[in-house]
N, C-alpha and C. Protein backbone atom coordinates (compact mmCIF):
# COMPACT_ATOMS: atom_id res chain seq x y z
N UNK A 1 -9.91 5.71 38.84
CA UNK A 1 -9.84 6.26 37.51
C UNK A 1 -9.39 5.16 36.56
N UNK A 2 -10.21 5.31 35.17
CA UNK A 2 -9.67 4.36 34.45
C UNK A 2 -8.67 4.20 34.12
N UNK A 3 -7.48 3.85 33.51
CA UNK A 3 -6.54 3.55 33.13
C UNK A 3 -6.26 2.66 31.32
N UNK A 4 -5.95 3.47 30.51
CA UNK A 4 -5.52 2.80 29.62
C UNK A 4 -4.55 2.79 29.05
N UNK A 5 -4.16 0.93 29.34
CA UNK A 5 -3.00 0.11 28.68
C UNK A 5 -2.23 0.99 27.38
N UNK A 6 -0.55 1.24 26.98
CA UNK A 6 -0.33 1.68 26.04
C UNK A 6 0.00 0.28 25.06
N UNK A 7 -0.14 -0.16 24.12
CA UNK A 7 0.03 -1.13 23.43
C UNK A 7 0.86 -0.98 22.69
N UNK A 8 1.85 -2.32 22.44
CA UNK A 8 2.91 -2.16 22.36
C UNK A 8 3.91 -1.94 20.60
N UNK A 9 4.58 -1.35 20.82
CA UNK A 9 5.27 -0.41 19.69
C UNK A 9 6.34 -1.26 18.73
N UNK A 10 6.48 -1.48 17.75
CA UNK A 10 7.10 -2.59 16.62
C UNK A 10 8.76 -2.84 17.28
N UNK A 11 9.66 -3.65 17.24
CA UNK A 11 10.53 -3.08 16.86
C UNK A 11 11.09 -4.18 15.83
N UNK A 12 12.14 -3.73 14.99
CA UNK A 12 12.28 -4.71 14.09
C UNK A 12 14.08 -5.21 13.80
N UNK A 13 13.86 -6.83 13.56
CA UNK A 13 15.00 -7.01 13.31
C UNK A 13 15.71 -7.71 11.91
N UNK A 14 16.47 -6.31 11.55
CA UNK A 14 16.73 -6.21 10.19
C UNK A 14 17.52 -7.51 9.86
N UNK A 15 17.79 -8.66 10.21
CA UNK A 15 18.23 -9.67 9.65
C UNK A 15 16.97 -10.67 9.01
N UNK A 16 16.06 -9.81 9.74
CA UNK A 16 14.69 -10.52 8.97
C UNK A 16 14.06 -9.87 7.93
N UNK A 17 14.36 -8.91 7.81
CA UNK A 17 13.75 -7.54 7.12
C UNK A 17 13.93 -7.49 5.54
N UNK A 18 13.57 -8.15 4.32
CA UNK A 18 14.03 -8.09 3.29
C UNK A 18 13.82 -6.65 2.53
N UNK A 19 13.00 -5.97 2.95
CA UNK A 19 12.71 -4.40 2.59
C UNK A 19 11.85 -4.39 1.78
N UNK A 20 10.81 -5.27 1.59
CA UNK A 20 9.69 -5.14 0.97
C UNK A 20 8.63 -3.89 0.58
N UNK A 21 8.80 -2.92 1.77
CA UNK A 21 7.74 -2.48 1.84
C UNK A 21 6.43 -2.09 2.39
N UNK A 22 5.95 -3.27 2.56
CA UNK A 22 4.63 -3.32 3.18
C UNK A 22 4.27 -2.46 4.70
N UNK A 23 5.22 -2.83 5.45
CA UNK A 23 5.02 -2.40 6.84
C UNK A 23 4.53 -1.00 6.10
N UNK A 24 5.71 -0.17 5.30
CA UNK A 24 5.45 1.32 5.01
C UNK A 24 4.42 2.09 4.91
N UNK A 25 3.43 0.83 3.78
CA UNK A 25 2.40 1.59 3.21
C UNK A 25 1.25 1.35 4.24
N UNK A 26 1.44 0.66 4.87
CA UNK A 26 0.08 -0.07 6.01
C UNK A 26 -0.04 1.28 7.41
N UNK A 27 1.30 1.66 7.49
CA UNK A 27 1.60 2.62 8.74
C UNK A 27 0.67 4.03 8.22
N UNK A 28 0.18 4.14 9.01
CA UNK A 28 -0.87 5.05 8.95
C UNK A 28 -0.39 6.68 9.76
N UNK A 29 0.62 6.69 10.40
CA UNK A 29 1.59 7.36 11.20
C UNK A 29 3.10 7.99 10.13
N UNK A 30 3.08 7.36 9.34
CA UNK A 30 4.21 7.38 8.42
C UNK A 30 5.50 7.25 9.70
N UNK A 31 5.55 6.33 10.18
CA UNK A 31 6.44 5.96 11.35
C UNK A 31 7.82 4.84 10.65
N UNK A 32 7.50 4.57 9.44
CA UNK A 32 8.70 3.56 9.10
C UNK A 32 9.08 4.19 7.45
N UNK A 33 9.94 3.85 7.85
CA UNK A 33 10.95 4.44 6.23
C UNK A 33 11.49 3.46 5.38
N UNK A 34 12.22 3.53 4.40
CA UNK A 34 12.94 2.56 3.24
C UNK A 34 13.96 3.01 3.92
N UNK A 35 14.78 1.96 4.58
CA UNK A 35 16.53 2.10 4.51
C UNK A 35 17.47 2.79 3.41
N UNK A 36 18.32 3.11 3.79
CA UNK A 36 19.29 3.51 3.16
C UNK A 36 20.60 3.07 3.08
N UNK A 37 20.83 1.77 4.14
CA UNK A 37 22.38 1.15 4.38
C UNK A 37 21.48 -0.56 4.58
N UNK A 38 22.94 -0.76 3.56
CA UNK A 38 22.63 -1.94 3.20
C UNK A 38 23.14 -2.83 4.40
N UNK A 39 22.09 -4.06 5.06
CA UNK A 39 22.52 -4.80 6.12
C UNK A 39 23.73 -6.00 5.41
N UNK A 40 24.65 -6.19 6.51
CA UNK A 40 25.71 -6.95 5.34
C UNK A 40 25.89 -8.47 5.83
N UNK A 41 24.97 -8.77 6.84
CA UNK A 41 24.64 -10.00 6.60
C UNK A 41 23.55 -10.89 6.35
N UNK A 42 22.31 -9.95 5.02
CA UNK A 42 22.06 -10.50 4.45
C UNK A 42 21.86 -9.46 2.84
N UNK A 43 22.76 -8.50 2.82
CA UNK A 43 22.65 -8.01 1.32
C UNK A 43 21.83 -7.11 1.43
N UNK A 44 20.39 -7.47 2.03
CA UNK A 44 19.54 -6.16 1.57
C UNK A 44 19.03 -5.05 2.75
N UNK A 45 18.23 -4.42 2.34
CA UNK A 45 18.09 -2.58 2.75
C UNK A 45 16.80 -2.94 3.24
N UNK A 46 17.01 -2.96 4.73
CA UNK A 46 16.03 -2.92 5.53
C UNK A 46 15.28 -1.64 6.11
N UNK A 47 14.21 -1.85 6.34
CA UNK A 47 13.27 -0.43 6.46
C UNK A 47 13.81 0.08 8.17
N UNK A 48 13.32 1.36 8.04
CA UNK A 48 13.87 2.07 9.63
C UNK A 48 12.69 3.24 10.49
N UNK A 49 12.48 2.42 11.44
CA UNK A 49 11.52 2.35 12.37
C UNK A 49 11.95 3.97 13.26
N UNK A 50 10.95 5.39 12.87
CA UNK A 50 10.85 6.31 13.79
C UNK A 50 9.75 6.22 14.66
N UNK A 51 9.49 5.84 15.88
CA UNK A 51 8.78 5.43 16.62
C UNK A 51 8.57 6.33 17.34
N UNK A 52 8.83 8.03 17.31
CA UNK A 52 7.75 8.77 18.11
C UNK A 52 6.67 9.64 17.85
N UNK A 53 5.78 9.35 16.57
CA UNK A 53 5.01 9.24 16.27
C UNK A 53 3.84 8.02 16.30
N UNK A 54 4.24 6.94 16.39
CA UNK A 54 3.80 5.77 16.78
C UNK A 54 2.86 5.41 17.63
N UNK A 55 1.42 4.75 17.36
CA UNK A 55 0.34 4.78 18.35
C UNK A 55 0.37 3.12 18.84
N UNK A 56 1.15 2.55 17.73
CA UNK A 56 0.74 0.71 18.79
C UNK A 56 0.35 0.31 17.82
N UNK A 57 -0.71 0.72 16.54
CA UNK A 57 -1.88 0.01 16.20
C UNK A 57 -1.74 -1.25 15.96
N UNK A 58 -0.73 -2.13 15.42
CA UNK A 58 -0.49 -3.04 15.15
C UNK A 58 0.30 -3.46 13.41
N UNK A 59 -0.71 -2.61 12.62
CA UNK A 59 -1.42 -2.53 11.47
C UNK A 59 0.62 -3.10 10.32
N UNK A 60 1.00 -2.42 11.17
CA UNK A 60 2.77 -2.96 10.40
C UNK A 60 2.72 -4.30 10.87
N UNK A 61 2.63 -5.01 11.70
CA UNK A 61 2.60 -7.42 11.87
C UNK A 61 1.94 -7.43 11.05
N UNK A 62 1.12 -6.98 10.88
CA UNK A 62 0.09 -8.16 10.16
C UNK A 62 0.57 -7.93 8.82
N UNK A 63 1.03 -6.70 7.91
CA UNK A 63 1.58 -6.67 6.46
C UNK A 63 2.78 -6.84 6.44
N UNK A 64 3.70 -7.54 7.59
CA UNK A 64 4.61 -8.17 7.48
C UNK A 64 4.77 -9.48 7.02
N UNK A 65 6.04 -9.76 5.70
CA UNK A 65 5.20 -11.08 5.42
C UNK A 65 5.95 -12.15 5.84
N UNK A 66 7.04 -11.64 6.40
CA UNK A 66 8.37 -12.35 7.18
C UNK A 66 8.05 -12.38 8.87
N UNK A 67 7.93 -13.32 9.28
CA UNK A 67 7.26 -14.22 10.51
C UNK A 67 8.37 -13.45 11.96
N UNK A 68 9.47 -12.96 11.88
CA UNK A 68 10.34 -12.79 12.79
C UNK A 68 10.99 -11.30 12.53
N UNK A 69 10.07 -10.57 11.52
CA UNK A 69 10.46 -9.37 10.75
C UNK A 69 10.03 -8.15 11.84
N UNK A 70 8.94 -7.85 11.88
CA UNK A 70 8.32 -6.80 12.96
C UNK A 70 7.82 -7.85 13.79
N UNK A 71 7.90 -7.03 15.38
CA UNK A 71 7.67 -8.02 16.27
C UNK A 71 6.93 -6.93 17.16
N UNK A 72 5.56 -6.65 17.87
CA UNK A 72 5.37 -6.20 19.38
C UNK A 72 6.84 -6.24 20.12
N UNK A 73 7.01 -4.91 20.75
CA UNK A 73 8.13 -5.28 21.57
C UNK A 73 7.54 -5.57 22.87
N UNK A 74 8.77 -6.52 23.80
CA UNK A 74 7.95 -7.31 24.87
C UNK A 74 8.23 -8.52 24.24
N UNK A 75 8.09 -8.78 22.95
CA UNK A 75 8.30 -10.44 22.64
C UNK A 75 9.73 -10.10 21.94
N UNK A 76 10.70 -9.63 22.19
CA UNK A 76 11.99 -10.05 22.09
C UNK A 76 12.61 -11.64 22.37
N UNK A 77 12.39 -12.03 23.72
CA UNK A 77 12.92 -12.62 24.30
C UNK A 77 11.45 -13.99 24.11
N UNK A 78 10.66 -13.61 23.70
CA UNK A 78 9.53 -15.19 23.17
C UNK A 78 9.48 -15.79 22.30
N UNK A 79 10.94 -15.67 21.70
CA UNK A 79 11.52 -16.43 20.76
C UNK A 79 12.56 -16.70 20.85
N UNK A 80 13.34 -17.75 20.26
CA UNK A 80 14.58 -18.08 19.89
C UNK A 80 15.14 -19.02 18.74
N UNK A 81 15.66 -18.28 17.72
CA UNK A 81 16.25 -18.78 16.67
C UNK A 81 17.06 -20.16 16.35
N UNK A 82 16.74 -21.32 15.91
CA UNK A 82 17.95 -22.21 16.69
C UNK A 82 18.51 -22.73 14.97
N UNK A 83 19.53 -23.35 14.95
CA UNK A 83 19.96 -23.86 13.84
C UNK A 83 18.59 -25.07 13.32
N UNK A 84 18.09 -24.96 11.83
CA UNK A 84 17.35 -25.92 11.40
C UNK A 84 18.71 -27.76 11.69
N UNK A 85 19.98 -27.11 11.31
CA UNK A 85 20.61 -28.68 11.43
C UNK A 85 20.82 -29.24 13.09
N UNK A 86 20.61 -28.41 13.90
CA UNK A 86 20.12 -28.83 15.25
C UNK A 86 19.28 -29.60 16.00
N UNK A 87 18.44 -28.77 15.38
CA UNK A 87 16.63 -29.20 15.63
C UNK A 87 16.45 -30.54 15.09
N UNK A 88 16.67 -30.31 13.54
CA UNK A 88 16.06 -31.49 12.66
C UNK A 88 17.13 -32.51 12.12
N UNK A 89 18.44 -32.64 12.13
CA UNK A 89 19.27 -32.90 11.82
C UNK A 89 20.23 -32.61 10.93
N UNK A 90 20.92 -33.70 10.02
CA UNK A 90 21.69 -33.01 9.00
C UNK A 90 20.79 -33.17 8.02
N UNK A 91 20.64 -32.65 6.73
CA UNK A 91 20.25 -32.78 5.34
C UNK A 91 20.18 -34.05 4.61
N UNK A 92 19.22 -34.76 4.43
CA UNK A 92 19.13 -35.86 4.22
C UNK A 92 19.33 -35.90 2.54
N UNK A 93 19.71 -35.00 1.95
CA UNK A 93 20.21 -34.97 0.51
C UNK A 93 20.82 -33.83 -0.01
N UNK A 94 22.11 -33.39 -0.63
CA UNK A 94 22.77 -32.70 -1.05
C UNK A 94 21.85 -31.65 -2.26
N UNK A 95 22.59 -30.22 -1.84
CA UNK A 95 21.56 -29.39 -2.85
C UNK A 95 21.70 -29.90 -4.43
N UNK A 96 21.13 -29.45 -5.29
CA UNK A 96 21.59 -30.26 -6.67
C UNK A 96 22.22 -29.23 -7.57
N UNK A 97 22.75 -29.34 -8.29
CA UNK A 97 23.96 -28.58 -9.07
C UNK A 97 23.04 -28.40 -9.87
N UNK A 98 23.62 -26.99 -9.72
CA UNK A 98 22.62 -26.60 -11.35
C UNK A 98 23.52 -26.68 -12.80
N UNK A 99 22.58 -26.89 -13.70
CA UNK A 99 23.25 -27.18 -14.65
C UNK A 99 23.73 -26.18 -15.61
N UNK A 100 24.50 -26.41 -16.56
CA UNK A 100 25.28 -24.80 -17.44
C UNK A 100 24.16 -24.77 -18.45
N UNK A 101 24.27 -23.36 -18.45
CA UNK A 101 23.24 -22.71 -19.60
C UNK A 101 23.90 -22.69 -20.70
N UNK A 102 23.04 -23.00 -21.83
CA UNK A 102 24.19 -23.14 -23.32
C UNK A 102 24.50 -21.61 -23.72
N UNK A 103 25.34 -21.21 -24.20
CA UNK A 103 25.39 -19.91 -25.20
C UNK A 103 24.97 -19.08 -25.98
N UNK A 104 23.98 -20.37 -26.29
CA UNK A 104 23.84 -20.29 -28.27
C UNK A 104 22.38 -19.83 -27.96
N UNK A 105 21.90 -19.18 -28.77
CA UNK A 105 21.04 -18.94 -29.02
C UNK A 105 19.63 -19.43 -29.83
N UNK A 106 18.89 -19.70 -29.96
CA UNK A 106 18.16 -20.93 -31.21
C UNK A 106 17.17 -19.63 -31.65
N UNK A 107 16.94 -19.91 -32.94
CA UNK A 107 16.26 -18.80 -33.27
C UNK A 107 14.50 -19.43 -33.58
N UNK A 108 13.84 -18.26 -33.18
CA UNK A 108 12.46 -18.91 -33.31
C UNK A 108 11.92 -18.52 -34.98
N UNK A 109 10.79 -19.91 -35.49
CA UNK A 109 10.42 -20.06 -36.89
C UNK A 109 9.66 -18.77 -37.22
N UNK A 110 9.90 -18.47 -38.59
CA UNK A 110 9.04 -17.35 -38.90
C UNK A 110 7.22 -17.72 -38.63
N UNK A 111 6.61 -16.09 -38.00
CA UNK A 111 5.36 -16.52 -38.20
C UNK A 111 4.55 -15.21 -38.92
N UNK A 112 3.45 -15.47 -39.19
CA UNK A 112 2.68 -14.40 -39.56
C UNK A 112 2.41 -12.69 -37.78
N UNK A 113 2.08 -11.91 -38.14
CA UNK A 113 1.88 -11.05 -37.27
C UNK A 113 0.46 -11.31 -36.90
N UNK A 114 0.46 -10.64 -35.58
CA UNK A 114 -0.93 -11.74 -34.59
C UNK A 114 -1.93 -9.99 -34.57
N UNK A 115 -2.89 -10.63 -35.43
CA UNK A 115 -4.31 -9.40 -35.39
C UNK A 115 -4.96 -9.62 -34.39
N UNK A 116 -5.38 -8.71 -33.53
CA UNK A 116 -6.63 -8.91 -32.46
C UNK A 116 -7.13 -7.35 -32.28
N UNK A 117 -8.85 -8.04 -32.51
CA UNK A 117 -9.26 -6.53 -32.57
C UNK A 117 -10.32 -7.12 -31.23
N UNK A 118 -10.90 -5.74 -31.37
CA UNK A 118 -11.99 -5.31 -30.04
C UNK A 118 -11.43 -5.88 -28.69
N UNK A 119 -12.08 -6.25 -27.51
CA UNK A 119 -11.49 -6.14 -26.44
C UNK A 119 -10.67 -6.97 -26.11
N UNK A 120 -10.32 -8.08 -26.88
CA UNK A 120 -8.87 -8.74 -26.53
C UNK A 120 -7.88 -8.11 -26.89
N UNK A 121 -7.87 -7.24 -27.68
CA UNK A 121 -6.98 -6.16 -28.14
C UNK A 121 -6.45 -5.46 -26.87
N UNK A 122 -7.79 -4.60 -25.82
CA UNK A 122 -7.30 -3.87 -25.20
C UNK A 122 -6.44 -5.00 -23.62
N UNK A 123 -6.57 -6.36 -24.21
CA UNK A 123 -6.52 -7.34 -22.88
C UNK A 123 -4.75 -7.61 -23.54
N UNK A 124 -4.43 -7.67 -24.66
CA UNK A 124 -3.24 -8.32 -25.05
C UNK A 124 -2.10 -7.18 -25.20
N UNK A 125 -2.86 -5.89 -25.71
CA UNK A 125 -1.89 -4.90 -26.09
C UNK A 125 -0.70 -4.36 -24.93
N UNK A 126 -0.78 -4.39 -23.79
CA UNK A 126 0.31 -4.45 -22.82
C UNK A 126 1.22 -5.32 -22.74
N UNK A 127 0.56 -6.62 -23.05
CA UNK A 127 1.71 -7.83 -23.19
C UNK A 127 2.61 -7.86 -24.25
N UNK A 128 2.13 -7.07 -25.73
CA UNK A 128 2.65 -7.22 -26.98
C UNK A 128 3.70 -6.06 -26.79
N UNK A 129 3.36 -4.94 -25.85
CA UNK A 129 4.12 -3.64 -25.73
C UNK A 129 5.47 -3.71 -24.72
N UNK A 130 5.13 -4.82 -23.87
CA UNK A 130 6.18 -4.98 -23.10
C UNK A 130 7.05 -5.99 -23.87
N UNK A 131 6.71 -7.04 -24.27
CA UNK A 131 8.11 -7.65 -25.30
C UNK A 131 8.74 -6.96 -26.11
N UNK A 132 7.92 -5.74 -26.96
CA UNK A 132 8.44 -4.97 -28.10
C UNK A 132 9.36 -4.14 -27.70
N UNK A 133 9.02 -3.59 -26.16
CA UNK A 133 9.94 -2.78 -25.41
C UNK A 133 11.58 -3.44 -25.04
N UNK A 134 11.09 -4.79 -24.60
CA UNK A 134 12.13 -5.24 -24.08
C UNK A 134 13.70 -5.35 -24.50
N UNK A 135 14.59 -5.45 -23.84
CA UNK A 135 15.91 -5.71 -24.72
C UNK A 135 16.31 -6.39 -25.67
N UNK A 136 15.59 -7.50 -26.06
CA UNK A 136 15.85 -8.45 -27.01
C UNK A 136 15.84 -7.51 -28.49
N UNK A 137 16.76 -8.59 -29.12
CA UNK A 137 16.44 -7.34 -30.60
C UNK A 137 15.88 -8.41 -31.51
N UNK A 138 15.04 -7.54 -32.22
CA UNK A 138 13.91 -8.09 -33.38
C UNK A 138 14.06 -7.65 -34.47
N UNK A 139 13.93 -8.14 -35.27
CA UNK A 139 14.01 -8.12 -36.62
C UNK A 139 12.74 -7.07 -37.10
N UNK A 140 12.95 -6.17 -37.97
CA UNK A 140 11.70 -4.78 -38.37
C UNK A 140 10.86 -5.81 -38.94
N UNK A 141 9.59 -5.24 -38.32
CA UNK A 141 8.73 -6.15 -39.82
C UNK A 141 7.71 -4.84 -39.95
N UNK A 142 6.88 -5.02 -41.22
CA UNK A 142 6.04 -4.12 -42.03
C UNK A 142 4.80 -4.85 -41.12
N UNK A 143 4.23 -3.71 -41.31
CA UNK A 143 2.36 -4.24 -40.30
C UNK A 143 2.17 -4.55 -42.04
N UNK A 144 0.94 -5.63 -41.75
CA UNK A 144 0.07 -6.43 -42.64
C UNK A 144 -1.25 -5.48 -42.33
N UNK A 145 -1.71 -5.05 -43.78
CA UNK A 145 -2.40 -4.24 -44.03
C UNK A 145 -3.88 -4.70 -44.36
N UNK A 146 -4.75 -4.32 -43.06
CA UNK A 146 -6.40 -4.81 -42.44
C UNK A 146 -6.99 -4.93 -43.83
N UNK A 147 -8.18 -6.05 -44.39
CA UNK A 147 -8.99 -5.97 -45.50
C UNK A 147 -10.11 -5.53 -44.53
């Protein structure tokens, strides 16, 4: 009698896991969830794997975009993590300091208001709607009236 192989089922390790997403929407099983507890050694909310619904397909690796994130289980142990200053040595140059941001503000030159009609209109008008939205505060101006 034939026999068929069960193929093998995700499991994942949340120090790799930035919570992107992807696995979620790719699972066709609805087998993985958005976390709810934040991992605390690296800050963020890794997704959480119900696996008895789960057929194998694969389809969560491959929309993983983190290399050590979902893994076939079985390859636990076909890897091993090692220090990069191990492997490759020490750092052959110090990170660079970032520099201080000034305070001040500089204000930008007056300009005329920007007309665009027909379909660059419908290509620009999201971009013009999201600055207008944004937090910054602007000065009122009067619309300039079409000849």
């Amino acid at each position: 009698m034939t026999r068929v192989a069960e193929r093998p089922k995700p499991f994942l390790i949340p120090e790799y896991c930035k919570g992107c997403g992807r696995c979620i929407s790719s699972c066709t099983k609805d087998c993985i969830t958005m976390g709810t507890e934040i991992n605390p050694e690296t800050g963020l909310v890794p997704v959480v794997l119900d696996l008895t619904q789960c057929n194998g397909c694969g389809l969560c690796y491959s929309a993983c975009p983190e290399p050590y994130g979902l893994r076939p289980q079985g390859e636990e142990a076909a890897f091993e993590l090692l220090d990069p200053a191990t492997v490759l040595g020490p750092r052959p140059f110090d990170a660079p300091v970032p520099e201080p941001r000034p305070d001040t503000m500089v204000p930008l030159p007056e300009r005329e208001p920007l007309i665009v009609k027909g379909t660059y209109a419908v290509a620009v008008a999201p971009c013009l709607l999201a600055a207008a939205t944004s937090s910054v505060t602007r000065s009122p101006r009067r619309p300039r009236a079409l000849s």
